[in-house]
PDB file of N, CA and C in Angstrom:
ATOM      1  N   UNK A   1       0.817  -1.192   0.000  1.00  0.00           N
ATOM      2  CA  UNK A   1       0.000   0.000   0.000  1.00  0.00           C
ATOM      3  C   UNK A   1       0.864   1.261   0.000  1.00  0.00           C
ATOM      4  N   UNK A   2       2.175   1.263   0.864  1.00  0.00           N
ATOM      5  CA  UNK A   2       2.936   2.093   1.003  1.00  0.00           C
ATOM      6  C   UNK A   2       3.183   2.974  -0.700  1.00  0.00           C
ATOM      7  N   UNK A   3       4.241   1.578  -1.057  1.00  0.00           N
ATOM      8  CA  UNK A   3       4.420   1.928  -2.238  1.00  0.00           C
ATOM      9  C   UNK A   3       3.099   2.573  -3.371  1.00  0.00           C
ATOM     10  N   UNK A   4       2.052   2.031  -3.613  1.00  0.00           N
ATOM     11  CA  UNK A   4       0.758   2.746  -4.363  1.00  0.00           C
ATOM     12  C   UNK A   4       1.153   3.860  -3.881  1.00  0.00           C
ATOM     13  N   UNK A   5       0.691   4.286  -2.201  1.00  0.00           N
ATOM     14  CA  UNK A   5       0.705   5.685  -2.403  1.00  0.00           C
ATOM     15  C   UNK A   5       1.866   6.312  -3.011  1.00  0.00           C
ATOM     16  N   UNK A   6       3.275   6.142  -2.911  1.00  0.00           N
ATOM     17  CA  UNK A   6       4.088   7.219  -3.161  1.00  0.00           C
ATOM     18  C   UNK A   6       3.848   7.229  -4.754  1.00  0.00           C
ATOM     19  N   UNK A   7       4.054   6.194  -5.393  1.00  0.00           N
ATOM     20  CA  UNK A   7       3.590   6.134  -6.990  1.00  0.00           C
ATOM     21  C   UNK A   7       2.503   6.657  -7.489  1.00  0.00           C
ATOM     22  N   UNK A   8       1.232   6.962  -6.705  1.00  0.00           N
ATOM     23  CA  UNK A   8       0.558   8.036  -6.921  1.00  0.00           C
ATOM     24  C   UNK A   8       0.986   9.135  -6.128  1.00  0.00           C
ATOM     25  N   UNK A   9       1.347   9.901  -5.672  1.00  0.00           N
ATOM     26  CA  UNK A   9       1.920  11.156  -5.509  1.00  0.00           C
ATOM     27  C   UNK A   9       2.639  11.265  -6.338  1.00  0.00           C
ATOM     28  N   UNK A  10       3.523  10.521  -6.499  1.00  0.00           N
ATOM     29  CA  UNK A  10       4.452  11.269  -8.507  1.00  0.00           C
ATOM     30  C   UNK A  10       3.508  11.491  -9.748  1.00  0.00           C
ATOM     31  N   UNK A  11       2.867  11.030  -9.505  1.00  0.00           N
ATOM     32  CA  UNK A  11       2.065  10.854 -10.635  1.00  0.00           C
ATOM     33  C   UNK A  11       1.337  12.033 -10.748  1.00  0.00           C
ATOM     34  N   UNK A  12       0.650  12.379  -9.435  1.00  0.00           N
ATOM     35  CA  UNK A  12      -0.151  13.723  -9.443  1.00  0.00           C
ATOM     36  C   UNK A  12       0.763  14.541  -9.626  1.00  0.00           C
ATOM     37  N   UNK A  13       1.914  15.015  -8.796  1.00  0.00           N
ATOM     38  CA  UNK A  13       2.688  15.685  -9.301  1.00  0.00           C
ATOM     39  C   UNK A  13       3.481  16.001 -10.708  1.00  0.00           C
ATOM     40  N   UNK A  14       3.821  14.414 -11.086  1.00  0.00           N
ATOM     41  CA  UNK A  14       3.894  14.902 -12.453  1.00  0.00           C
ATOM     42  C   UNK A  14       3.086  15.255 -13.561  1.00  0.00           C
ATOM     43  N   UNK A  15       1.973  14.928 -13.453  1.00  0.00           N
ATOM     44  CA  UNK A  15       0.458  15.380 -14.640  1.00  0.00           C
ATOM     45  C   UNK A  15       0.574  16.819 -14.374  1.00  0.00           C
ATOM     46  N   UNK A  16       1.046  17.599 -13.059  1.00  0.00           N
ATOM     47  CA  UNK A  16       0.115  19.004 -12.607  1.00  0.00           C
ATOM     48  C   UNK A  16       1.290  19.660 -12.930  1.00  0.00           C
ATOM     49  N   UNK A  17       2.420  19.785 -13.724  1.00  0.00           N
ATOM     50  CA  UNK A  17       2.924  20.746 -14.271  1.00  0.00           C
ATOM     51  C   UNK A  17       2.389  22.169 -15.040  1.00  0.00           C
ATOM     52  N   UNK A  18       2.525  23.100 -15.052  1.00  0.00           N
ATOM     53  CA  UNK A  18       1.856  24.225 -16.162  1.00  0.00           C
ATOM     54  C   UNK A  18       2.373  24.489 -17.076  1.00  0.00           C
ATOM     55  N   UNK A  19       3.850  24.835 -17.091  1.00  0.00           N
ATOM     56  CA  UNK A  19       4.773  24.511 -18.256  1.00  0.00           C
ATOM     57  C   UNK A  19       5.357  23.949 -19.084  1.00  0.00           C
ATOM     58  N   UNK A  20       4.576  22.336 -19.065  1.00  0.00           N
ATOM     59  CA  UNK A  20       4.845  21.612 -20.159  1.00  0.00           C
ATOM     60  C   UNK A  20       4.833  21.789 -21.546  1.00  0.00           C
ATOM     61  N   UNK A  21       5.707  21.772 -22.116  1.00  0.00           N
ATOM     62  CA  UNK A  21       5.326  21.980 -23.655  1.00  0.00           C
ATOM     63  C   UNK A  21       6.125  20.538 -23.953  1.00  0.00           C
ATOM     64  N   UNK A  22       5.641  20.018 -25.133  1.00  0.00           N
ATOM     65  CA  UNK A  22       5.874  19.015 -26.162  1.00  0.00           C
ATOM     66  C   UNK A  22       7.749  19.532 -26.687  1.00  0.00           C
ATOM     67  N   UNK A  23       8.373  18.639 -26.362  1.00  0.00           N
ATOM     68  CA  UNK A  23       9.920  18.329 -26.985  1.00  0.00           C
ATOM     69  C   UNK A  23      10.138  17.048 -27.902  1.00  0.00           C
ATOM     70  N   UNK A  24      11.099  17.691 -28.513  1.00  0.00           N
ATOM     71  CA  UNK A  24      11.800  16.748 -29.487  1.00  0.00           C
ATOM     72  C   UNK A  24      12.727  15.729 -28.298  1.00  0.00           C
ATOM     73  N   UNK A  25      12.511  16.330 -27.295  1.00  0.00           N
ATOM     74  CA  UNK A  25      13.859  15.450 -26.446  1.00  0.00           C
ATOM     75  C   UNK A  25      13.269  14.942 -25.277  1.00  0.00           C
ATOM     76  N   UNK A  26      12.178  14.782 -25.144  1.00  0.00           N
ATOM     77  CA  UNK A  26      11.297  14.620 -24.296  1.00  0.00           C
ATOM     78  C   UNK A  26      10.242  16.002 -23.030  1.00  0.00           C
ATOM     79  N   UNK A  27       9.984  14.879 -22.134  1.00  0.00           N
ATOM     80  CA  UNK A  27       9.333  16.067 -21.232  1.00  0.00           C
ATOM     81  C   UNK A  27       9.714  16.508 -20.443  1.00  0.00           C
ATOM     82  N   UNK A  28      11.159  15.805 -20.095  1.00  0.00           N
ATOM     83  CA  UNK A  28      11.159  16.114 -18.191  1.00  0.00           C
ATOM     84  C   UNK A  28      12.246  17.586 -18.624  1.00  0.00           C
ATOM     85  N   UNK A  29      12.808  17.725 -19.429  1.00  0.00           N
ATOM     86  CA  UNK A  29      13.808  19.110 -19.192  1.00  0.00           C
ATOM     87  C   UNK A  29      13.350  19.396 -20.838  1.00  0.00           C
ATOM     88  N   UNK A  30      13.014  21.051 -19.910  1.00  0.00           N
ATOM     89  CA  UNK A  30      12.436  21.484 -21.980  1.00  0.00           C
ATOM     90  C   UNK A  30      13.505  22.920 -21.752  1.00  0.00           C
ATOM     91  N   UNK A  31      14.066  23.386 -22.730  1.00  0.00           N
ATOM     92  CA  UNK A  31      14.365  24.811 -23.244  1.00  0.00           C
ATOM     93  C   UNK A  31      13.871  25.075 -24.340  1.00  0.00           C
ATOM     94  N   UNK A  32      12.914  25.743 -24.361  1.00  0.00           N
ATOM     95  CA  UNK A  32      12.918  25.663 -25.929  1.00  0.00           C
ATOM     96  C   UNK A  32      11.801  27.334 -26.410  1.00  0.00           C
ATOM     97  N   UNK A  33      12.606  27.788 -27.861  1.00  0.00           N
ATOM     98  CA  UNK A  33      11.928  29.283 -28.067  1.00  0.00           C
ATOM     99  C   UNK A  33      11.092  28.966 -29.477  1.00  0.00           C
ATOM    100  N   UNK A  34       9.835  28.910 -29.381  1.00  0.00           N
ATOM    101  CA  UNK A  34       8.898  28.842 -31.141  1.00  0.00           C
ATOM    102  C   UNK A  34       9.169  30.310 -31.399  1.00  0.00           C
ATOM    103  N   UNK A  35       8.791  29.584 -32.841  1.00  0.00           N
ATOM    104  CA  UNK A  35       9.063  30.611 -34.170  1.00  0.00           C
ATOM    105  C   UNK A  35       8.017  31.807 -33.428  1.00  0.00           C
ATOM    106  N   UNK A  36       8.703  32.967 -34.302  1.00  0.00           N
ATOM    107  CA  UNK A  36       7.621  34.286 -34.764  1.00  0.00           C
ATOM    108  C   UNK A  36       6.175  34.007 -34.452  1.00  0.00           C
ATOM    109  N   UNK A  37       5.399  34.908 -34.309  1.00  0.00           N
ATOM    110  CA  UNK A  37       4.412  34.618 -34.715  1.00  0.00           C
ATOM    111  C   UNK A  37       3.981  35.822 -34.892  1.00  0.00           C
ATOM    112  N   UNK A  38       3.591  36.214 -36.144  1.00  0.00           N
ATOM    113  CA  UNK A  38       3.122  37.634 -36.494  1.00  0.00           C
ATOM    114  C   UNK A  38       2.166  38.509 -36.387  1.00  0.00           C
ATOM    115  N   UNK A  39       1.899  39.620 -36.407  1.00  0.00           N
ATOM    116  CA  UNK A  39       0.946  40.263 -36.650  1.00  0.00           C
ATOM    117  C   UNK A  39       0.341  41.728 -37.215  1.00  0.00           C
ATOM    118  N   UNK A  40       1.831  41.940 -37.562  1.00  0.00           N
ATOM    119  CA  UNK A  40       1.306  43.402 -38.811  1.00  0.00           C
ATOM    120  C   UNK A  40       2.915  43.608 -39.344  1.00  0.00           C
ATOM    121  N   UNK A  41       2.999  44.205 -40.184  1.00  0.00           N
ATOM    122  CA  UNK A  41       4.117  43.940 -40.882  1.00  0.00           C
ATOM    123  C   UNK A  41       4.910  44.941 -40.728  1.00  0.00           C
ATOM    124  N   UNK A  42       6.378  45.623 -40.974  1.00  0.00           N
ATOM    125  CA  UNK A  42       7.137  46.585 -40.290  1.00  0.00           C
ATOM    126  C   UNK A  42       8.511  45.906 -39.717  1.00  0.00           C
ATOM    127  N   UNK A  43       9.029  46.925 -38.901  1.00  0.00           N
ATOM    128  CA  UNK A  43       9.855  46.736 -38.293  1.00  0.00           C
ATOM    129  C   UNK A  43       9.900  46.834 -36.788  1.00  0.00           C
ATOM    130  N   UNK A  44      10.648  46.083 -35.759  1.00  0.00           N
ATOM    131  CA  UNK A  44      10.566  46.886 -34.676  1.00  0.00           C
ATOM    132  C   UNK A  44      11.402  47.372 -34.310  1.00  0.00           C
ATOM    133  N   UNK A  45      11.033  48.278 -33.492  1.00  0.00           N
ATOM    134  CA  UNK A  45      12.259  49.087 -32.454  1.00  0.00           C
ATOM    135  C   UNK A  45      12.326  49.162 -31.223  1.00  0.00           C
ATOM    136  N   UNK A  46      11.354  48.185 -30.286  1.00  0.00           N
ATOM    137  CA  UNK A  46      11.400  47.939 -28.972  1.00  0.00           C
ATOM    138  C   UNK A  46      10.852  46.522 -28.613  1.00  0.00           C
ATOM    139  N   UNK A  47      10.779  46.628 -27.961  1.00  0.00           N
ATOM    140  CA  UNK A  47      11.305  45.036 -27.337  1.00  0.00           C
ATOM    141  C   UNK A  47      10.715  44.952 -25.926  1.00  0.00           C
ATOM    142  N   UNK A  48       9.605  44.166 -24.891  1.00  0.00           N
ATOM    143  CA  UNK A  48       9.048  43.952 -23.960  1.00  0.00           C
ATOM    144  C   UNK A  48       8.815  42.183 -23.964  1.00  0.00           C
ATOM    145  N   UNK A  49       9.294  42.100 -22.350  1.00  0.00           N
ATOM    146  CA  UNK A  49       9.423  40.972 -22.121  1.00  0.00           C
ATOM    147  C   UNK A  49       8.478  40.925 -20.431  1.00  0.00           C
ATOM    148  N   UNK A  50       7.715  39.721 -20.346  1.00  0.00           N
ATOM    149  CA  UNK A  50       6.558  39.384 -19.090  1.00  0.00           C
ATOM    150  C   UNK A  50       7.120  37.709 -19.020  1.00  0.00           C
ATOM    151  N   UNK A  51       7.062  36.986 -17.549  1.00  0.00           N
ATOM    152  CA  UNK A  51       7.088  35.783 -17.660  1.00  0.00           C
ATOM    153  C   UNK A  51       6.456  35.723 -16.085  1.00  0.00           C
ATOM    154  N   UNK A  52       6.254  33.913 -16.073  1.00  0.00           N
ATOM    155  CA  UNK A  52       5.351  33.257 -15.281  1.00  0.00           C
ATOM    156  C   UNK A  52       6.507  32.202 -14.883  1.00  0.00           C
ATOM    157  N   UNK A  53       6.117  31.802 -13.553  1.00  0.00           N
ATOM    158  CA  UNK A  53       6.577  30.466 -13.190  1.00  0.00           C
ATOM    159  C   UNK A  53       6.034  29.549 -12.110  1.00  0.00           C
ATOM    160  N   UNK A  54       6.178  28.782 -12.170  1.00  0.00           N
ATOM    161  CA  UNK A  54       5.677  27.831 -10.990  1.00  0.00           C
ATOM    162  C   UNK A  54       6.463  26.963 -10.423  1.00  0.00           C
ATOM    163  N   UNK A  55       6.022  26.295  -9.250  1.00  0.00           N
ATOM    164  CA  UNK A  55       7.096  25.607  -8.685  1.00  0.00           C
ATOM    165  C   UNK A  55       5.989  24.181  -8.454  1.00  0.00           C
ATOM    166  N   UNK A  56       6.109  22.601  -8.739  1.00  0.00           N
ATOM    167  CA  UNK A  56       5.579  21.897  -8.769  1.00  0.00           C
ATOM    168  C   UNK A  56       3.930  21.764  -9.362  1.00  0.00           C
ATOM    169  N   UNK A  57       3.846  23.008 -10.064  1.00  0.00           N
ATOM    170  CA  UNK A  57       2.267  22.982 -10.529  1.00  0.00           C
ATOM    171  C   UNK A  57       1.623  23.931  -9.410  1.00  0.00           C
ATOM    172  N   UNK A  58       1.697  24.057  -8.590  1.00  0.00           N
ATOM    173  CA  UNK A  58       1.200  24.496  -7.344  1.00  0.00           C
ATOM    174  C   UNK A  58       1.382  26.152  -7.009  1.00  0.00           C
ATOM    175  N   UNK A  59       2.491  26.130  -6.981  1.00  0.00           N
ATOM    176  CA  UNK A  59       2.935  28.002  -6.633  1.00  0.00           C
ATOM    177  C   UNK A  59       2.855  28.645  -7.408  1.00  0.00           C
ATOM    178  N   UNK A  60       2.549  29.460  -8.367  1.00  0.00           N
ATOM    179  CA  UNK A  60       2.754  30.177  -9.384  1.00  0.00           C
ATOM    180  C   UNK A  60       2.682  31.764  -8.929  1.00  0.00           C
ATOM    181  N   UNK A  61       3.352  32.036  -9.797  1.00  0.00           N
ATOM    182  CA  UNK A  61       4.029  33.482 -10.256  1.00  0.00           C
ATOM    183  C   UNK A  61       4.074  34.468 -11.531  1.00  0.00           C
ATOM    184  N   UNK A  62       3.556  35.570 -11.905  1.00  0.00           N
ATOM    185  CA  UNK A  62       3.848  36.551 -12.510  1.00  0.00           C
ATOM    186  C   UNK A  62       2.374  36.256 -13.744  1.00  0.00           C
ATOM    187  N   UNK A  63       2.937  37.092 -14.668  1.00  0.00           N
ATOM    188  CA  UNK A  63       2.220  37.398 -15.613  1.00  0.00           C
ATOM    189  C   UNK A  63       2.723  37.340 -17.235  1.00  0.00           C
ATOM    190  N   UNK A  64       2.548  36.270 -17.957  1.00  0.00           N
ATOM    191  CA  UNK A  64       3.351  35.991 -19.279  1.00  0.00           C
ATOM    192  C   UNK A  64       2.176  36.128 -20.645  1.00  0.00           C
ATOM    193  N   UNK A  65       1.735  37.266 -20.426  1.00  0.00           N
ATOM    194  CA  UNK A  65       0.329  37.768 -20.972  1.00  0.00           C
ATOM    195  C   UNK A  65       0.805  38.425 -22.318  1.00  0.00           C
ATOM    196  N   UNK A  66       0.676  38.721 -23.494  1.00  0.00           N
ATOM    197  CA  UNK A  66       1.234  39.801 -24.422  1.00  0.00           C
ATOM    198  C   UNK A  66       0.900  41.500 -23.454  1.00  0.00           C
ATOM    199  N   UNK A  67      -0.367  41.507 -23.117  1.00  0.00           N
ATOM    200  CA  UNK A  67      -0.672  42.659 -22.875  1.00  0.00           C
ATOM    201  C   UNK A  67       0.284  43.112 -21.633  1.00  0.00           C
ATOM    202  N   UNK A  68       1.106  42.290 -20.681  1.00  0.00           N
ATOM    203  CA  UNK A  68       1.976  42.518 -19.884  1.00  0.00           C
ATOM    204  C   UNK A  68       3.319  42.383 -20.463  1.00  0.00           C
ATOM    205  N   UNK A  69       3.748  41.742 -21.449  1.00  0.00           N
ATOM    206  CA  UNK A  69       4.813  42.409 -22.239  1.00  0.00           C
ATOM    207  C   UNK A  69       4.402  43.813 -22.881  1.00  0.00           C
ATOM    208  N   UNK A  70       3.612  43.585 -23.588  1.00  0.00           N
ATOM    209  CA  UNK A  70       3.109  45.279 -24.382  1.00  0.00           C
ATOM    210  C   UNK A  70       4.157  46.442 -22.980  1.00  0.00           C
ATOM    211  N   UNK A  71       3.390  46.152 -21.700  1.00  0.00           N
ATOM    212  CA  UNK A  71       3.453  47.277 -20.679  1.00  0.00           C
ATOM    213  C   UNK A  71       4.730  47.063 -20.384  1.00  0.00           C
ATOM    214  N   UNK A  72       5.296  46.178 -20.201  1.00  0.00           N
ATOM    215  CA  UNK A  72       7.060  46.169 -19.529  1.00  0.00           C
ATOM    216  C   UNK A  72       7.680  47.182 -20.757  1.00  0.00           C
ATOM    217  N   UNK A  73       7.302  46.820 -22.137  1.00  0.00           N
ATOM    218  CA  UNK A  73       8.134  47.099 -23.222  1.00  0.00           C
ATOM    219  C   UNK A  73       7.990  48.919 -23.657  1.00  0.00           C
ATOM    220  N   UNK A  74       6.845  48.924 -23.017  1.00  0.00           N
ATOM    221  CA  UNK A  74       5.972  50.525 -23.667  1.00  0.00           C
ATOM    222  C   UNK A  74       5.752  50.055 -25.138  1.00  0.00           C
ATOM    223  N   UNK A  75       5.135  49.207 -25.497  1.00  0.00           N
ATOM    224  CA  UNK A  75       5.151  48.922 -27.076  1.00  0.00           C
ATOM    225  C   UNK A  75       3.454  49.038 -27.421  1.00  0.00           C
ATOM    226  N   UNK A  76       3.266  49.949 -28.353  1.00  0.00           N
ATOM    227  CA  UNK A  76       1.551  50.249 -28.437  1.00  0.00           C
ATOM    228  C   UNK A  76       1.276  49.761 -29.960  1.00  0.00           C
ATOM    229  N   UNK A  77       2.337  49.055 -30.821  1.00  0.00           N
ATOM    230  CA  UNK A  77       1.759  48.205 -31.932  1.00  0.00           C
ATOM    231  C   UNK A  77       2.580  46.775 -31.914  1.00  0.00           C
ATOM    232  N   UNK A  78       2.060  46.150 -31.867  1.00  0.00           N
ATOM    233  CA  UNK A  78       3.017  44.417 -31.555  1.00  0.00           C
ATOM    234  C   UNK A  78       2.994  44.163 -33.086  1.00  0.00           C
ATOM    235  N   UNK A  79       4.782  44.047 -33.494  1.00  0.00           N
ATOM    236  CA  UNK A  79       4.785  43.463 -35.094  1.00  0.00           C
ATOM    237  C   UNK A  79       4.819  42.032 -34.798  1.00  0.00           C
ATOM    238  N   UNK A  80       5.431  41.382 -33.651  1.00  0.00           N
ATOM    239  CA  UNK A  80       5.519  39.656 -33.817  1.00  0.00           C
ATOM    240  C   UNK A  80       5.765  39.525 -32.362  1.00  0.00           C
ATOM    241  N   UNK A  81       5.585  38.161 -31.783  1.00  0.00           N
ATOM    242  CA  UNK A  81       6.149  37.421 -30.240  1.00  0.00           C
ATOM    243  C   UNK A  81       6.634  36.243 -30.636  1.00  0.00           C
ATOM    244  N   UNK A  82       7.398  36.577 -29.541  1.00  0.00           N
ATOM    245  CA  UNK A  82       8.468  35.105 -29.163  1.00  0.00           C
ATOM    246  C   UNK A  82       7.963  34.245 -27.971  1.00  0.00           C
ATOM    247  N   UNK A  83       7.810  33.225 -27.726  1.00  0.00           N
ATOM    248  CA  UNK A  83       7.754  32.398 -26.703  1.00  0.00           C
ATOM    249  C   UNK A  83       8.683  31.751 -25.868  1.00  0.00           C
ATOM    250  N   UNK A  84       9.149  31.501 -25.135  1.00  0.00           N
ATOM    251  CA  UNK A  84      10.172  30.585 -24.357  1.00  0.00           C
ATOM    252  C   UNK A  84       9.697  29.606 -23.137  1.00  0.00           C
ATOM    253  N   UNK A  85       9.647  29.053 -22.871  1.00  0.00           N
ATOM    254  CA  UNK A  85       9.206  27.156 -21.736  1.00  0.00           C
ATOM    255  C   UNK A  85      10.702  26.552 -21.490  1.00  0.00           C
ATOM    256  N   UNK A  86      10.603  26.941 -20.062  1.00  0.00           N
ATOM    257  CA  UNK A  86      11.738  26.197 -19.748  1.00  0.00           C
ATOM    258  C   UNK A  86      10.472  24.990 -18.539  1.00  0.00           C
ATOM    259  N   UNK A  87      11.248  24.100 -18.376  1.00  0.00           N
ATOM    260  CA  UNK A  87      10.751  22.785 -17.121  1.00  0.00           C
ATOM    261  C   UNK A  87      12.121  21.808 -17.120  1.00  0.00           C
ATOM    262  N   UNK A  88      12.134  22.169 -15.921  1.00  0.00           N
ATOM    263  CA  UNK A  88      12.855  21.296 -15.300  1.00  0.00           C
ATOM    264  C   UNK A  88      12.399  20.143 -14.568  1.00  0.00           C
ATOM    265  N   UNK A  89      12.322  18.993 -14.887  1.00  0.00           N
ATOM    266  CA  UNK A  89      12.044  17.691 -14.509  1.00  0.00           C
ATOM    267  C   UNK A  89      10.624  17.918 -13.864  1.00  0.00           C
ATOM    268  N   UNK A  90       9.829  18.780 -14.156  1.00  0.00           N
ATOM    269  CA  UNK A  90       8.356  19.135 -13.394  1.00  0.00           C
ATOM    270  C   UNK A  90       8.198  19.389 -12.039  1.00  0.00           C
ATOM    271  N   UNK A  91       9.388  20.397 -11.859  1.00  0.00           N
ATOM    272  CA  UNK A  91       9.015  20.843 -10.685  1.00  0.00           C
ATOM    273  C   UNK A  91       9.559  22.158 -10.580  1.00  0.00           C
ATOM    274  N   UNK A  92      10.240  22.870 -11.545  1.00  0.00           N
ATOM    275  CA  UNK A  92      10.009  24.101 -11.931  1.00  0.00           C
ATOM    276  C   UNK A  92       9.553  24.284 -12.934  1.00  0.00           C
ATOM    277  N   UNK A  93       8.857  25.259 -13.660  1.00  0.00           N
ATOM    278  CA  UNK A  93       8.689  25.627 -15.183  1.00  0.00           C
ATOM    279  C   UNK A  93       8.386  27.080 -15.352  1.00  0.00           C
ATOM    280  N   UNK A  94       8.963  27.845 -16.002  1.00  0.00           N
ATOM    281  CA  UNK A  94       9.223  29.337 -16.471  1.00  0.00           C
ATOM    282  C   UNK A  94       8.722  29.561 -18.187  1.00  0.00           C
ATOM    283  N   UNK A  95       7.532  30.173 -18.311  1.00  0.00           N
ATOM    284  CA  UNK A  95       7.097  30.891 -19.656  1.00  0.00           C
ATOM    285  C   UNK A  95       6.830  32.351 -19.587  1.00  0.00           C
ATOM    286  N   UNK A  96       7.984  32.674 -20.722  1.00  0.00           N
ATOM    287  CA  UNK A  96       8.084  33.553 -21.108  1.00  0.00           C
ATOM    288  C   UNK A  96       7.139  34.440 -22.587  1.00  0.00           C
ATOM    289  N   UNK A  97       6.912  35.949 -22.644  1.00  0.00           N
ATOM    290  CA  UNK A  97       6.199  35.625 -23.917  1.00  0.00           C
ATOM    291  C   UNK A  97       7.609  37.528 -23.949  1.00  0.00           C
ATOM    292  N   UNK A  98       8.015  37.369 -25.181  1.00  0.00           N
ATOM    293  CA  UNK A  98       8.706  38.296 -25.644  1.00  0.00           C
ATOM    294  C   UNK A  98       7.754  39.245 -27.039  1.00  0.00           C
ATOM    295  N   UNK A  99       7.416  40.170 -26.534  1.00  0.00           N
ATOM    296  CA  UNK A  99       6.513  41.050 -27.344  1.00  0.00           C
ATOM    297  C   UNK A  99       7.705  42.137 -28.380  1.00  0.00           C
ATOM    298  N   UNK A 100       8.147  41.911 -29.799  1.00  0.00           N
ATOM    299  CA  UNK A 100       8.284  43.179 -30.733  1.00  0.00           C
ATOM    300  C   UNK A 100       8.035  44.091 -31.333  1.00  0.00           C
ATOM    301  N   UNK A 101       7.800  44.878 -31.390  1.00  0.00           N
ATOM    302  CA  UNK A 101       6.815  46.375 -31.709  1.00  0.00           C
ATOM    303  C   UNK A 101       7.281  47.819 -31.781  1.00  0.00           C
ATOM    304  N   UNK A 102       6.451  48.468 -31.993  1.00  0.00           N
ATOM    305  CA  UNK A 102       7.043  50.071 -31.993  1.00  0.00           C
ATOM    306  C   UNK A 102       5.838  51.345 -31.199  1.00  0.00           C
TER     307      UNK A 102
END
């Protein structure tokens, strides 16, 4: 019985991550930045960055919103964002959203 329980406690713990994203290298350690993703065409000239994190699924922290990059950055037209997901073995995980604009 012992054992069940602890094998379910990993288990919950590991499903209740927030920062999981899908890897080429698996799940338990991600770095990883997706492409562009656009939205009006131009150039930029400033740059705003917002991120979130959690600690086992449970604690969480901050704000990884565009509209909270927009405000870190002072940026009042968004030409494209960047994303970033870090997780460490599911019990930290950090997302980032990087807003470009002018």
């Amino acid at each position: 019985m012992k054992k069940f329980m602890i094998v379910a406690l990993f288990a919950v713990f590991g499903l209740s991550g927030c920062a999981v994203l899908k890897s080429d290298v698996g799940y338990a350690f991600v770095n990883k930045t997706t492409n562009h993703e656009s939205f009006v065409a131009g150039s930029a000239t400033k740059k705003g960055t917002a991120c979130a994190t959690n600690i086992l699924g449970i604690v969480a922290e901050g704000d990884s919103s565009i509209a909270a990059a927009k405000k870190n950055g002072r940026i009042s037209t968004v030409v494209y964002t960047d994303y970033t997901v870090e997780n460490y073995a599911f019990v930290y995980g950090k997302r980032c959203t990087i807003v470009h604009g002018r």
